[in-house]
Protein backbone atom coordinates (compact mmCIF):
# COMPACT_ATOMS: atom_id res chain seq x y z
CA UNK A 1 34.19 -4.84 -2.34
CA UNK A 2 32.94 -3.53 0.94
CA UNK A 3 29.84 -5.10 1.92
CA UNK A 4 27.59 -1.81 2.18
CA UNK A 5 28.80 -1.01 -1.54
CA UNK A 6 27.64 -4.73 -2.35
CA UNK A 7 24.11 -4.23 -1.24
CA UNK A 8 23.72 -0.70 -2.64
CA UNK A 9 24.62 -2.34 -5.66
CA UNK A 10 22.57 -5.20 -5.36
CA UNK A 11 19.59 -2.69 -4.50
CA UNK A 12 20.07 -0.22 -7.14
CA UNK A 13 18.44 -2.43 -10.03
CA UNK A 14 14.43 -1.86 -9.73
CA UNK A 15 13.37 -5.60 -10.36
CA UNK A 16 15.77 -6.83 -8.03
CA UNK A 17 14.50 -4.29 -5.18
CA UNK A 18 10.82 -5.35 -6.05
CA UNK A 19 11.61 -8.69 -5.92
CA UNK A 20 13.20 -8.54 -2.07
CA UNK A 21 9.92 -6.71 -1.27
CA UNK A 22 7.87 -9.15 -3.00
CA UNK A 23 9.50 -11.48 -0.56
CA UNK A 24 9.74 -9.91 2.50
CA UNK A 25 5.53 -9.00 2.58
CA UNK A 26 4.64 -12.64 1.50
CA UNK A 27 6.22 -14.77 5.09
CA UNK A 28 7.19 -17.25 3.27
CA UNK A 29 9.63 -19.30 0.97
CA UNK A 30 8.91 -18.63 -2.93
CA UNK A 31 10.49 -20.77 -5.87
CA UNK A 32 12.45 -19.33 -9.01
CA UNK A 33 8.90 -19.88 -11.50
CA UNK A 34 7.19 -18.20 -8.93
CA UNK A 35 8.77 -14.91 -8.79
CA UNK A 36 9.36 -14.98 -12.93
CA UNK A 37 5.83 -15.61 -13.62
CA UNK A 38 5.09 -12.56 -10.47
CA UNK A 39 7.38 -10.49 -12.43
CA UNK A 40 6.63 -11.52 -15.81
CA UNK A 41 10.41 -12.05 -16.37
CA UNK A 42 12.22 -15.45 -17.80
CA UNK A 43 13.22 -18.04 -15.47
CA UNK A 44 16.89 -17.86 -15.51
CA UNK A 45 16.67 -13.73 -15.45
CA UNK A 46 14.59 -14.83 -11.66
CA UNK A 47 16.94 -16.76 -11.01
CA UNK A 48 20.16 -14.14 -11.55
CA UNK A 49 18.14 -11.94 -9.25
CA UNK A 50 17.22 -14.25 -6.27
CA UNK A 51 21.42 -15.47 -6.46
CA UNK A 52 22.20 -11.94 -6.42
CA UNK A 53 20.06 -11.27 -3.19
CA UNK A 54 21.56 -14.36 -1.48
CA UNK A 55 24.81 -13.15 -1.87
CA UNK A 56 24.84 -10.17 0.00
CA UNK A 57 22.92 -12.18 2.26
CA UNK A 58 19.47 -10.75 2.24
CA UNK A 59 17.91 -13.75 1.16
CA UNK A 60 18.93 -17.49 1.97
CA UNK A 61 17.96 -20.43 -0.10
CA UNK A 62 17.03 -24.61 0.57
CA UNK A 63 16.87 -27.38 -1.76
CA UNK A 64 13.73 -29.59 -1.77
CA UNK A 65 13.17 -32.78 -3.84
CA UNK A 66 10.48 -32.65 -5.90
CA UNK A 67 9.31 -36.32 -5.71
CA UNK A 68 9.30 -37.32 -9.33
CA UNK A 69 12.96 -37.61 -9.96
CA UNK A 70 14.39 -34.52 -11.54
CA UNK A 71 16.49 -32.20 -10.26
CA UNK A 72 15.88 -30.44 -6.78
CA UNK A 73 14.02 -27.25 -6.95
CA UNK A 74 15.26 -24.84 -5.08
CA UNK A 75 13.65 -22.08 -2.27
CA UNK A 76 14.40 -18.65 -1.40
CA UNK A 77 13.26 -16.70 1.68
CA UNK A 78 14.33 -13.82 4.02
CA UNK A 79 17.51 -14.10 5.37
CA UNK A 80 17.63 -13.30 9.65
CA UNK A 81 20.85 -11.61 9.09
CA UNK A 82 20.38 -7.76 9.82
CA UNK A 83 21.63 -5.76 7.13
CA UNK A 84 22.13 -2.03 8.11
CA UNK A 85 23.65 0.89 5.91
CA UNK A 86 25.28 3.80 7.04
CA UNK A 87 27.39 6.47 5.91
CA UNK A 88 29.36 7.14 7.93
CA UNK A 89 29.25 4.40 10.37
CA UNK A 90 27.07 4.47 13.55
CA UNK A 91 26.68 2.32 16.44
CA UNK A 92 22.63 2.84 17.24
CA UNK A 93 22.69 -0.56 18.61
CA UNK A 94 24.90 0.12 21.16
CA UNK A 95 23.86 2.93 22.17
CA UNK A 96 20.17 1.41 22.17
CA UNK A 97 21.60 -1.35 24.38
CA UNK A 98 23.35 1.59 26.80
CA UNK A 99 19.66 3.15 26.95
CA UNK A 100 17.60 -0.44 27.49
CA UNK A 101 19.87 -0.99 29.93
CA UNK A 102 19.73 2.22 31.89
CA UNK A 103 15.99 2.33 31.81
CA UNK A 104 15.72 -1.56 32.96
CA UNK A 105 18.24 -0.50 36.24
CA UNK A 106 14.99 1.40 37.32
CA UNK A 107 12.93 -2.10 37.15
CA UNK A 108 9.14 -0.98 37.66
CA UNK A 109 9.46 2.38 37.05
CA UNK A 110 11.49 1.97 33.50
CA UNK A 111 8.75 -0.13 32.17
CA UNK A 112 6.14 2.30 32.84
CA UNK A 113 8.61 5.23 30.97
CA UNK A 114 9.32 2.47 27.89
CA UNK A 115 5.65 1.56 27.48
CA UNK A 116 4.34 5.34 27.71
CA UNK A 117 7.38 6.09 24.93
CA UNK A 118 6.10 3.29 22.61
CA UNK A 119 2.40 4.33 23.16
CA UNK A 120 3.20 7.99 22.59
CA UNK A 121 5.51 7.00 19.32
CA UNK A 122 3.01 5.24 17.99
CA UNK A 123 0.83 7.73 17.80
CA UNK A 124 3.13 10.23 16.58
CA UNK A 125 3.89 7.30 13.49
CA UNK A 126 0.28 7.67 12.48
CA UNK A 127 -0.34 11.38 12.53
CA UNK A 128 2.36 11.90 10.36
CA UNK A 129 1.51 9.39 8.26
CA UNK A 130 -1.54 10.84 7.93
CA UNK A 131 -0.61 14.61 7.65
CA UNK A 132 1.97 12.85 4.70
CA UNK A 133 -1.85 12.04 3.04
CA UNK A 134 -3.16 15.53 3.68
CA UNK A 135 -6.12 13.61 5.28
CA UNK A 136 -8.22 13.73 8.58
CA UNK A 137 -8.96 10.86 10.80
CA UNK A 138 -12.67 11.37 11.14
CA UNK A 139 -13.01 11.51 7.20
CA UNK A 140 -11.70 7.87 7.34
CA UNK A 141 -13.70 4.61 6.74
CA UNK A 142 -12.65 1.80 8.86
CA UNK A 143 -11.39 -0.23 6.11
CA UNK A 144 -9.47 2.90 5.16
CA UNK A 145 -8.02 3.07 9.15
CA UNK A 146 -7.03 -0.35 8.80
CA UNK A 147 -4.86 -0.19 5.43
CA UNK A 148 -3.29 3.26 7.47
CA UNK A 149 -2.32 1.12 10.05
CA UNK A 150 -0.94 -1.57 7.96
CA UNK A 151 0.53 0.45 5.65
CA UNK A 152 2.49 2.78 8.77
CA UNK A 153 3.53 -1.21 10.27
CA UNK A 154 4.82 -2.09 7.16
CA UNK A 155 7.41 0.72 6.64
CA UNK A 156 8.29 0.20 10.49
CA UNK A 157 9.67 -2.80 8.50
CA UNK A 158 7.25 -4.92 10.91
CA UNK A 159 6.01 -6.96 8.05
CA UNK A 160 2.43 -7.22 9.02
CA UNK A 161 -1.05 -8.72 8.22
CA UNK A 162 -4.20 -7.72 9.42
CA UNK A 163 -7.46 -9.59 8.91
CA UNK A 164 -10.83 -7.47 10.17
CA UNK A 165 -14.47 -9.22 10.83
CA UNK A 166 -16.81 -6.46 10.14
CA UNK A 167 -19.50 -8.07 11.52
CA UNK A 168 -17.78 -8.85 15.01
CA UNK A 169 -15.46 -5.79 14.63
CA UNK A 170 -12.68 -7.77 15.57
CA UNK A 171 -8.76 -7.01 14.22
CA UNK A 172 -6.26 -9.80 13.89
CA UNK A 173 -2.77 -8.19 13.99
CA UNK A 174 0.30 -10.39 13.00
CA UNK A 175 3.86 -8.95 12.73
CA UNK A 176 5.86 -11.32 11.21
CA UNK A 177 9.34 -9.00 11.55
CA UNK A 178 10.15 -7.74 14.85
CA UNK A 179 12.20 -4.31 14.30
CA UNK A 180 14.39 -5.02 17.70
CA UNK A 181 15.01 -8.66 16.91
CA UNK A 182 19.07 -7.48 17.59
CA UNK A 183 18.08 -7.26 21.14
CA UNK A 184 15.07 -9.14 21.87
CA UNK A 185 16.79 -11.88 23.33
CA UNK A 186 18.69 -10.17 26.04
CA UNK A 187 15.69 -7.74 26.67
CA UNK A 188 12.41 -9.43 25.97
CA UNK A 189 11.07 -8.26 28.76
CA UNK A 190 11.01 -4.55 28.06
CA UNK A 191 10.58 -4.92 24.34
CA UNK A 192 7.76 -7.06 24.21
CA UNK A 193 5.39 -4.31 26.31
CA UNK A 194 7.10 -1.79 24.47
CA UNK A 195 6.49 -2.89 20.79
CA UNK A 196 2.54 -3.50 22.20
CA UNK A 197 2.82 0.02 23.42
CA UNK A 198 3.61 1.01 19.66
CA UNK A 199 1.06 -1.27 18.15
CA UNK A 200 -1.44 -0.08 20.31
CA UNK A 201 -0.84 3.42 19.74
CA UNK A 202 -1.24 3.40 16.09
CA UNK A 203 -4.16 1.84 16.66
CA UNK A 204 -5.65 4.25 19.19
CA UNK A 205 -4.69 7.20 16.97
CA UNK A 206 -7.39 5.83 14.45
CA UNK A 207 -9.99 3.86 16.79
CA UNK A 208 -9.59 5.87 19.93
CA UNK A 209 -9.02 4.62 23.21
CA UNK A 210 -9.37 0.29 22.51
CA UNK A 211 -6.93 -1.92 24.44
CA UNK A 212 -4.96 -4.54 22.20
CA UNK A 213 -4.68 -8.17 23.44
CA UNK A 214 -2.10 -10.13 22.74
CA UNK A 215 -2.33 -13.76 21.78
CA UNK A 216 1.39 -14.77 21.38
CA UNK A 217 5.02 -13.73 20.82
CA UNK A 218 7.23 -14.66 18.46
CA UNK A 219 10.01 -15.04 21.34
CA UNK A 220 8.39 -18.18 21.94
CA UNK A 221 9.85 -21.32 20.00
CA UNK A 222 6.64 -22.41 18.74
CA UNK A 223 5.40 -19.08 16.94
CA UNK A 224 6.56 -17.25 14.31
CA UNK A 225 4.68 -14.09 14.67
CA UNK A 226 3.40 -11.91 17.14
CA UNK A 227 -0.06 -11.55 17.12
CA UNK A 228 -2.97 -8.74 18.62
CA UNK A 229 -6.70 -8.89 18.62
CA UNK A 230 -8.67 -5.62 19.50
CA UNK A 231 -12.20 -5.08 18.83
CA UNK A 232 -12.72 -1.66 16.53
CA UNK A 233 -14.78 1.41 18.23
CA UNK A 234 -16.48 3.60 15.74
């Protein structure tokens, strides 16, 4: 069977879809008991689900011993393989390459057009979330802002977390997904500003004009997110 069919079919059942969500929000590895008891579903009925996920190769799995001599339990987390479905087929990633590449060609000058893009897209991302609520920005509480802005990162697919100290005012962003991962490697460079760009523009659409700092990059071999601090206006 073709491999898009595979996942569609994989996807169609509810639970199963649920369950890859589960996994994808929570950054890391979960355990067959772990999702049954989450989904209030028997063991070997988790189980079924999490194999059929691996197969089409949207989840991978690891053994660990347990220590006390039984059998080794066994982990499941996100796979890094992208999986894409089209119908009919289309080659955005080459053409995204063709268009990174042009702008990059104009060295300085591209960078300024990328970041103002990703700024401007941002912001564009959370009006129409917003105008998808039927809601105004100024009837917002900041607590309400913030689960706006997480909730418009997660369905970039950025899968995000964001911790707020009211008393300081301070937001810790953490993406845990990038959404260009394809190409980061050959273009971190323009990416990196340009995803910022984004961030910060979602965030400026709700808190005005703050600048977000960023403390590190997943692009570096010792960190596993990407992470922004900003303090909140308001």
């Amino acid at each position: 069977m073709d491999q898009t069919l595979k996942i569609t079919n994989v996807l169609s059942d509810p639970t199963r879809f649920s369950i890859y969500q589960y996994v994808s929000r929570i950054h890391r590895e979960v355990t067959v008991q772990e999702i049954a008891e989450h989904f209030k579903i028997h063991a070997n009925v988790a189980r079924l689900h999490l194999s059929k996920l691996e197969d089409v190769k949207m989840l991978v799995s690891h053994t660990q011993k347990t220590g006390k001599g039984g059998r080794p339990s066994r982990t499941y987390q996100l796979s890094e393989e992208v999986v894409s479905l089209q119908f009919p087929y289309r080659d955005y990633q080459r053409l995204a390459e063709m268009c990174l590449e042009t702008l990059v060609e104009f060295g300085e000058q591209g960078q300024v057009v990328l970041n103002k893009i990703g700024l401007k897209y941002g912001r564009e991302l959370a009006g129409n979330y917003l105008a998808y609520l039927g809601k105004q920005v100024e009837d917002l509480s900041t607590k309400q802002k913030l689960s706006c802005v997480e909730t418009i990162a997660q369905n970039q697919g950025l899968s995000p977390e964001l911790a707020f100290n009211e008393e300081e005012r301070k937001a810790t962003f953490s993406i845990y997904n990038c959404t260009f991962k394809e190409l980061i490697q050959d273009y971190s460079d323009a990416l990196c500003p340009l995803h910022h760009a984004l961030i910060q523009g979602i965030f400026q659409y709700f808190f005005g004009d703050i600048t977000i700092q960023e403390e590190h990059l997943m692009t570096k071999p010792e960190c596993d997110t990407c992470q922004y601090k900003t303090v909140l206006t308001y």
